[in-house]
Every structure is written in structure tokens, then in C-alpha cells.
N, C-alpha and C. Protein backbone atom coordinates (compact mmCIF):
# COMPACT_ATOMS: atom_id res chain seq x y z
N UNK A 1 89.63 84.11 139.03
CA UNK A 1 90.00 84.29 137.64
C UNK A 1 90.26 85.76 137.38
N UNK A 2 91.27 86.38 136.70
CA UNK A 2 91.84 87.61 136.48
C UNK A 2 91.51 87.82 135.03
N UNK A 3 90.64 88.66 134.52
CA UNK A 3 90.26 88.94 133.06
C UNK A 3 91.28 89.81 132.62
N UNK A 4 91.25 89.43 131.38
CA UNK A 4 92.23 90.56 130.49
C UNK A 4 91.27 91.60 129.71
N UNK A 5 91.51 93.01 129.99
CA UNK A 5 90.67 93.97 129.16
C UNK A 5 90.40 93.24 127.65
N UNK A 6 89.10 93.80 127.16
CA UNK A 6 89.11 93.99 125.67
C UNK A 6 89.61 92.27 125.13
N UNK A 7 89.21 91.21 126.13
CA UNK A 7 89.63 90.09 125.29
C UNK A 7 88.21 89.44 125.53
N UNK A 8 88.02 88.50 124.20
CA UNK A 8 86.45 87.63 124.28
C UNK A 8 86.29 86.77 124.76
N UNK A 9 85.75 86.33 125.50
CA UNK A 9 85.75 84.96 126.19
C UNK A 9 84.24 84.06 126.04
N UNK A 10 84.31 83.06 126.15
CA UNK A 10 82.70 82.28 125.90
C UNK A 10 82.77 81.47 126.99
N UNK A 11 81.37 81.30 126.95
CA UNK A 11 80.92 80.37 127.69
C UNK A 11 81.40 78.92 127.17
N UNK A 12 81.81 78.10 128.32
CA UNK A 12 82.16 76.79 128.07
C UNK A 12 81.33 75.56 128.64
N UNK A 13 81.57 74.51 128.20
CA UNK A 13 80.42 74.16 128.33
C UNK A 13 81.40 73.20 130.01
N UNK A 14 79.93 72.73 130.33
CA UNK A 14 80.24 72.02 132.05
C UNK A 14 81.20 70.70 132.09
N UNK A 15 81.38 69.93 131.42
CA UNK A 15 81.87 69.01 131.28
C UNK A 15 83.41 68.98 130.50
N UNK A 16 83.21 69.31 128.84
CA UNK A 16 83.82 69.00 128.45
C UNK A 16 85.56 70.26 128.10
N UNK A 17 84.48 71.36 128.10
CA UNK A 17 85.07 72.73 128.39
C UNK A 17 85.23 73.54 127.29
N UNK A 18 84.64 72.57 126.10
CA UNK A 18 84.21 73.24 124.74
C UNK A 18 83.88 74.48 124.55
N UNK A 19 84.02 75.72 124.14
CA UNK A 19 83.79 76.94 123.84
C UNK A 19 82.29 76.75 123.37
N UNK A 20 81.38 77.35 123.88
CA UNK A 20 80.28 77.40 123.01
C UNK A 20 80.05 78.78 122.20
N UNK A 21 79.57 79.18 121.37
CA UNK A 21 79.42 80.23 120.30
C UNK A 21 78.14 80.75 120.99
N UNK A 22 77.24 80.35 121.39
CA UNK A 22 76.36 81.08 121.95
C UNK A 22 75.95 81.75 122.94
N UNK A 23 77.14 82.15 123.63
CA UNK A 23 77.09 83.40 124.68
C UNK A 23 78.45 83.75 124.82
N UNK A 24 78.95 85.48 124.62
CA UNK A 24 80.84 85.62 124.79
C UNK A 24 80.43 86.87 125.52
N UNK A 25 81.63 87.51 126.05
CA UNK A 25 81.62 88.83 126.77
C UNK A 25 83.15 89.20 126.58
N UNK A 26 82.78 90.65 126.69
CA UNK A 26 84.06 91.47 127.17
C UNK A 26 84.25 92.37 128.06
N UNK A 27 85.18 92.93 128.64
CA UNK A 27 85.01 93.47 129.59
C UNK A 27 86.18 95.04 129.69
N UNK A 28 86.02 95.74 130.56
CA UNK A 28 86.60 96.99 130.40
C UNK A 28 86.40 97.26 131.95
N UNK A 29 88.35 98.12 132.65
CA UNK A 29 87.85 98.36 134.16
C UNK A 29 88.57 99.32 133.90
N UNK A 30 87.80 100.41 134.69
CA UNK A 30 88.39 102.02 135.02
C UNK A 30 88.75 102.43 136.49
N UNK A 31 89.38 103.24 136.90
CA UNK A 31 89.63 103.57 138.38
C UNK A 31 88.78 103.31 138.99
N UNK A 32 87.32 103.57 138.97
CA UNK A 32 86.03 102.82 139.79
C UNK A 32 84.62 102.40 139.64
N UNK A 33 85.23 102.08 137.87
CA UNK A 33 84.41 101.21 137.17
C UNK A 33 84.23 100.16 136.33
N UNK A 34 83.53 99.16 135.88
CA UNK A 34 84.01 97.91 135.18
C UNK A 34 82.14 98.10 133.94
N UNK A 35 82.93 97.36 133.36
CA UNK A 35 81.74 98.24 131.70
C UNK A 35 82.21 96.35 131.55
N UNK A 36 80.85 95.94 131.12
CA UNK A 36 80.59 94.25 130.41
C UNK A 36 79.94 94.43 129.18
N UNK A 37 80.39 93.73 128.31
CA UNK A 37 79.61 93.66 126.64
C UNK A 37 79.40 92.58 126.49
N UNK A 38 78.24 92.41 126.21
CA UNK A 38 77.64 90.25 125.91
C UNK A 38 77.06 90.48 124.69
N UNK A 39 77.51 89.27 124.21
CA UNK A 39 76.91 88.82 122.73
C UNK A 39 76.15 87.52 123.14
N UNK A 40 74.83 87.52 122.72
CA UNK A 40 74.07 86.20 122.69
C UNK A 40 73.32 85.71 121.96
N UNK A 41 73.14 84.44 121.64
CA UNK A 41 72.30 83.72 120.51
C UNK A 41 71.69 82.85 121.44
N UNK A 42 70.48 83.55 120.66
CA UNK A 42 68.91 82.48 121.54
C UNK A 42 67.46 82.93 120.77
N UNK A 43 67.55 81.67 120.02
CA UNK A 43 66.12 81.81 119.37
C UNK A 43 64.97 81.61 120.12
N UNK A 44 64.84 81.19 121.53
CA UNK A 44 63.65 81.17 122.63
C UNK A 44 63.81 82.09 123.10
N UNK A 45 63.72 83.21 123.56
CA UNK A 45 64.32 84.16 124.29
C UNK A 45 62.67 84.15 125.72
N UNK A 46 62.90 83.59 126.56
CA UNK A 46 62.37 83.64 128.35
C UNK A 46 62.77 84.44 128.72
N UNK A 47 61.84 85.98 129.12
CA UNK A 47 62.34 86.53 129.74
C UNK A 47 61.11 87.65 130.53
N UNK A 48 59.83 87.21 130.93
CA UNK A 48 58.77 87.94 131.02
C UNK A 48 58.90 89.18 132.95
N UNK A 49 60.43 89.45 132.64
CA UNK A 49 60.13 90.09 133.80
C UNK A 49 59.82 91.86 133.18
N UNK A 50 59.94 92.58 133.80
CA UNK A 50 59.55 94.13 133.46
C UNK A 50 60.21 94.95 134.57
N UNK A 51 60.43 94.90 135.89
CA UNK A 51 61.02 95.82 136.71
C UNK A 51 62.54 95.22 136.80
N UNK A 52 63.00 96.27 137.35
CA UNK A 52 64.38 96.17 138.26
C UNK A 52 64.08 94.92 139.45
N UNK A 53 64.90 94.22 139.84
CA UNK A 53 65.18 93.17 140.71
C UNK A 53 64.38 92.32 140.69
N UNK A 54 63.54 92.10 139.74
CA UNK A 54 62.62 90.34 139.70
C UNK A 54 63.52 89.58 139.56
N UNK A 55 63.16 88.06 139.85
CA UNK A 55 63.94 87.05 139.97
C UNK A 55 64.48 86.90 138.41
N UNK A 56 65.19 87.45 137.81
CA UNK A 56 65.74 87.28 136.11
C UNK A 56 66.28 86.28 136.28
N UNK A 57 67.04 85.24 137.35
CA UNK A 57 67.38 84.27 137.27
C UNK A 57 66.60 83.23 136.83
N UNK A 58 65.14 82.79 136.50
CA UNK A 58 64.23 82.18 136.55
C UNK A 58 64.02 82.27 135.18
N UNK A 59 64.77 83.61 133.81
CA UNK A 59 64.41 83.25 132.79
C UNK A 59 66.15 83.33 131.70
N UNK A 60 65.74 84.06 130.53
CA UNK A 60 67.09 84.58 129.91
C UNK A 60 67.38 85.79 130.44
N UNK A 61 69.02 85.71 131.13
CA UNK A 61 69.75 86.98 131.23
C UNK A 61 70.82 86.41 131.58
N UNK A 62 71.84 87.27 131.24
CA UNK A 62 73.69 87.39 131.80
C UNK A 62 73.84 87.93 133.17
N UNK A 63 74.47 87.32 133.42
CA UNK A 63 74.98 87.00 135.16
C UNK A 63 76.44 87.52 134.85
N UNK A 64 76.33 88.19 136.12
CA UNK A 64 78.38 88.72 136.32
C UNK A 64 78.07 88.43 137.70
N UNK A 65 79.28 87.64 138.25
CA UNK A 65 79.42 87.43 140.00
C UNK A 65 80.59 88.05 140.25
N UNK A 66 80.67 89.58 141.40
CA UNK A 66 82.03 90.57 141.93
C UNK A 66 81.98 90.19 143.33
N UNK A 67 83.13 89.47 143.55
CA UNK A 67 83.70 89.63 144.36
C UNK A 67 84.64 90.46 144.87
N UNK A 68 84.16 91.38 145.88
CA UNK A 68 85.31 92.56 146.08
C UNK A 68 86.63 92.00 146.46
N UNK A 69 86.56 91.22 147.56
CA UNK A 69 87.58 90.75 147.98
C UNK A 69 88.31 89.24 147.99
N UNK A 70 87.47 88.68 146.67
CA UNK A 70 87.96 87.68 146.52
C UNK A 70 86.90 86.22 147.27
N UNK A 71 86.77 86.31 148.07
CA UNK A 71 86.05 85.47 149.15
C UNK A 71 85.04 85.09 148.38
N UNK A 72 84.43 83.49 148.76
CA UNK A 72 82.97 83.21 147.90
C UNK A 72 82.27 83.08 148.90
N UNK A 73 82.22 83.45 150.37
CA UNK A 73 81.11 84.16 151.12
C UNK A 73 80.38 85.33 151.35
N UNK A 74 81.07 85.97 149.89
CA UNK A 74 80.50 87.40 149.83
C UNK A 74 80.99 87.88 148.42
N UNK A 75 80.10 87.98 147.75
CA UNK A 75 79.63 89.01 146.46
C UNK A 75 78.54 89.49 145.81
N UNK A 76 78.38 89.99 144.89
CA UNK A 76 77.87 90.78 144.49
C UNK A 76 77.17 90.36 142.87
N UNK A 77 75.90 90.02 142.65
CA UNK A 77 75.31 89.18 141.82
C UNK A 77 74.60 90.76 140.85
N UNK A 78 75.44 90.76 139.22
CA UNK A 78 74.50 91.66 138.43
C UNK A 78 74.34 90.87 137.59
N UNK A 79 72.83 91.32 137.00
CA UNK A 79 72.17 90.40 135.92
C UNK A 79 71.53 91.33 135.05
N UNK A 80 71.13 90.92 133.73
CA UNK A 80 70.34 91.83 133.17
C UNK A 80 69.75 91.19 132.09
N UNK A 81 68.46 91.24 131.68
CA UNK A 81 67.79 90.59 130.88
C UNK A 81 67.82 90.90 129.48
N UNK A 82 67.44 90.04 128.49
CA UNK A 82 67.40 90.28 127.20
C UNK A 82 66.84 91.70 126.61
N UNK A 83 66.04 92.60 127.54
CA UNK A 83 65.31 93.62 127.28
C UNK A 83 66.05 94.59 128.16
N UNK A 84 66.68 94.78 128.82
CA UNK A 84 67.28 95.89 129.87
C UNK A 84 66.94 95.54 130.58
N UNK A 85 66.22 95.18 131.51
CA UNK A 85 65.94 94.65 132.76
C UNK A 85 67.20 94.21 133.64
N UNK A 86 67.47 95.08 135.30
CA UNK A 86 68.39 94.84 136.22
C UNK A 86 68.23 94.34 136.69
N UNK A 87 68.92 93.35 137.64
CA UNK A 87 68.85 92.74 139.29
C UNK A 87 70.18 93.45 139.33
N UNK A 88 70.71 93.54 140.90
CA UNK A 88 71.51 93.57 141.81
C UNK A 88 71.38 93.33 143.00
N UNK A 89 72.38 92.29 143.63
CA UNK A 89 72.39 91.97 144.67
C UNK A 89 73.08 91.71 145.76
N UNK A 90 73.87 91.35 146.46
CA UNK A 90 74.60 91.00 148.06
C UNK A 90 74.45 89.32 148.11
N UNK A 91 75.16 88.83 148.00
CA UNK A 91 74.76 87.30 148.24
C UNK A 91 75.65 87.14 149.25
N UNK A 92 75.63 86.35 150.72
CA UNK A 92 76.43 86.68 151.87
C UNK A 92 76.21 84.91 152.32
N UNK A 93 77.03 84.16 152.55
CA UNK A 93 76.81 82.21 153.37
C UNK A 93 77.61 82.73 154.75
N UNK A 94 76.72 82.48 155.60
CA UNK A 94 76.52 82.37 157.16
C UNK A 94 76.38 81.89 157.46
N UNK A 95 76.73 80.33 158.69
CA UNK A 95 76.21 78.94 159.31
C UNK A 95 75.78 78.30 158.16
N UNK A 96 76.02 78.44 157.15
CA UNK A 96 75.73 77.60 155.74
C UNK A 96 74.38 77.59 154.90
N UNK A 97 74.27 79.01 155.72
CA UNK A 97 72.90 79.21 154.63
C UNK A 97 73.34 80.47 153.70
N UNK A 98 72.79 80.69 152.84
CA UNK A 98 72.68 81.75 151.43
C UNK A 98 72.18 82.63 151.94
N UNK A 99 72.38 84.06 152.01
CA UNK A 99 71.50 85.02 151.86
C UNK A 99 71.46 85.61 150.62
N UNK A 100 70.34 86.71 150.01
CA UNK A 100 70.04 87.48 149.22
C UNK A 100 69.49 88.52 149.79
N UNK A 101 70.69 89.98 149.30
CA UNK A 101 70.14 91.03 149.57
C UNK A 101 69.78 92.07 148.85
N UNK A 102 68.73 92.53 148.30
CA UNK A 102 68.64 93.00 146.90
C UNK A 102 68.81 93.97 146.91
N UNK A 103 69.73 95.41 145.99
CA UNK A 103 69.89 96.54 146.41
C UNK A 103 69.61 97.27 144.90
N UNK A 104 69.18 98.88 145.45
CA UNK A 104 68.69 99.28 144.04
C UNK A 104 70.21 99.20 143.03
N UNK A 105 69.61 98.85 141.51
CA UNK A 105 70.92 98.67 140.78
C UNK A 105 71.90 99.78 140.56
N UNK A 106 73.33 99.87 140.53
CA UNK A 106 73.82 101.10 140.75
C UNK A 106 74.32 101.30 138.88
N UNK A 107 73.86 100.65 138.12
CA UNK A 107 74.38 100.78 136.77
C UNK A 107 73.22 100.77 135.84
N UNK A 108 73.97 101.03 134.36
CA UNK A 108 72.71 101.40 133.86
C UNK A 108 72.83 99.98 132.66
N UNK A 109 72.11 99.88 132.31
CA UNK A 109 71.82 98.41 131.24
C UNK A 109 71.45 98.61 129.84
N UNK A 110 71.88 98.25 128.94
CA UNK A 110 70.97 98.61 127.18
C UNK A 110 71.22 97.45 126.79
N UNK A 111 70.07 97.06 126.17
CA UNK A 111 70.16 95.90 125.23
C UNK A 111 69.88 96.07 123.78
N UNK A 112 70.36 95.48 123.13
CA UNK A 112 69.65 95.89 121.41
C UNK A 112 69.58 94.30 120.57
N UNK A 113 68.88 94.06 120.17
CA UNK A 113 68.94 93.15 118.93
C UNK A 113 69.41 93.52 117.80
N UNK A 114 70.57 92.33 117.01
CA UNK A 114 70.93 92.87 115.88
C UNK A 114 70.44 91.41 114.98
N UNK A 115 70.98 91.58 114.30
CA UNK A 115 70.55 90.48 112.73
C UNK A 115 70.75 88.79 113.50
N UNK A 116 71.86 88.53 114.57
CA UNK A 116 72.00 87.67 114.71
C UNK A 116 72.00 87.37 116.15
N UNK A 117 72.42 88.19 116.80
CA UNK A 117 72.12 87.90 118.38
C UNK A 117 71.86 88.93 118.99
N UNK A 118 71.44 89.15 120.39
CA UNK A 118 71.09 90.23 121.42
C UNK A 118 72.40 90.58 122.12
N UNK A 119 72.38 91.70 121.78
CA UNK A 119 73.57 92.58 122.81
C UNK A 119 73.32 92.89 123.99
N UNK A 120 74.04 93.03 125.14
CA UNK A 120 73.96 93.70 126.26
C UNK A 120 75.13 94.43 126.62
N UNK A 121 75.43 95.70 127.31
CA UNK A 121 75.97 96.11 127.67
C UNK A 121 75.95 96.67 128.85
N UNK A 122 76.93 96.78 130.12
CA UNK A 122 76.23 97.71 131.09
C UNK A 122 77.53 99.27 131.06
């Protein structure tokens, strides 16, 4: 999928392909950088991690999957939790197993709450 700068996109749902209102992003790429903005609505908010690279998959956070080169045997998994909290990672399928390789995060993360949903930006 090829994003267009500065346009909003939502999450859709699995089935039907409905736009849902409760998670959108935008995005921004520079000579050798890419900047993500998420808007989210979530009145449970799960998210009891505190360092860089805990499993954030396990609660609330936004996921971006980079593929450098296209291939889905190799990219690059950033996440970040409702509070700032990073993962980054290497995800690599070999003989048909998954790897995870966790590397320190190379970006920086802010989150803020406003009146109606949690921002993230990296």
C-alpha cells in the first residue's frame, strides 16, 4: 500500500471494511524520515507497560509495520503506547518460523490526551 502525505486514513474494520472513527493516522516522509500522527478513542485504555520494548502488543498501542523493501519476510515493527512508551523491532520468517529482534528504538514518541481522544505522534 503507497500512502499519500498529509491524508487521514482509519482503521477499517475486518470484514466489512467500514471506516471505524476510533483510530485514524497521518503520515509525513522526508529524505530519511517518516513522522506518524494517530488519533484514538478508547475509554479502557490497557496499557501497564513503563519501559522501551515490553511486549505493548499485549495491551493499547499503534502499530506501524516498514517494510524496507517491500517483502513480508522482513520488516520492521514500531509501536507506541498510550503513554509514550516504544517497542522496535526486526521481524524476519525463516523455514516458517517468526523471528523477533528487538532493537533500541531509533525515534522519539509523545503522547498527549485531549478532551476526546489520545494523540500520538512519533
Amino acid at each position: 500500500m503507497t500512502l499519500e502525505e498529509d491524508r487521514t486514513y482509519y482503521l477499517r474494520e475486518n470484514v466489512t471494511g467500514a471506516e471505524n472513527g476510533e483510530c485514524c493516522f497521518r503520515c509525513r516522509f522526508g529524505e530519511r524520515e517518516a513522522e506518524f500522527f494517530f488519533g484514538v478513542r478508547d475509554e479502557d485504555i490497557i496499557s501497564p507497560f513503563q519501559e522501551d520494548n515490553e511486549d505493548l502488543w499485549q495491551g493499547d498501542a499503534v502499530e506501524v509495520f516498514l517494510s524496507p523493501d517491500g517483502r513480508l519476510t522482513r520488516y520492521f515493527e514500531l509501536e507506541v503506547s498510550p503513554f509514550g512508551v516504544r517497542f522496535w523491532g526486526e521481524v524476519t520468517f525463516a523455514g516458517g518460523e517468526k523471528r523477533l529482534k528487538k532493537l533500541l528504538p531509533p525515534f522519539r514518541a509523545d503522547a498527549a490526551r485531549t478532551s476526546s481522544l489520545w494523540r500520538k505522534a512519533r
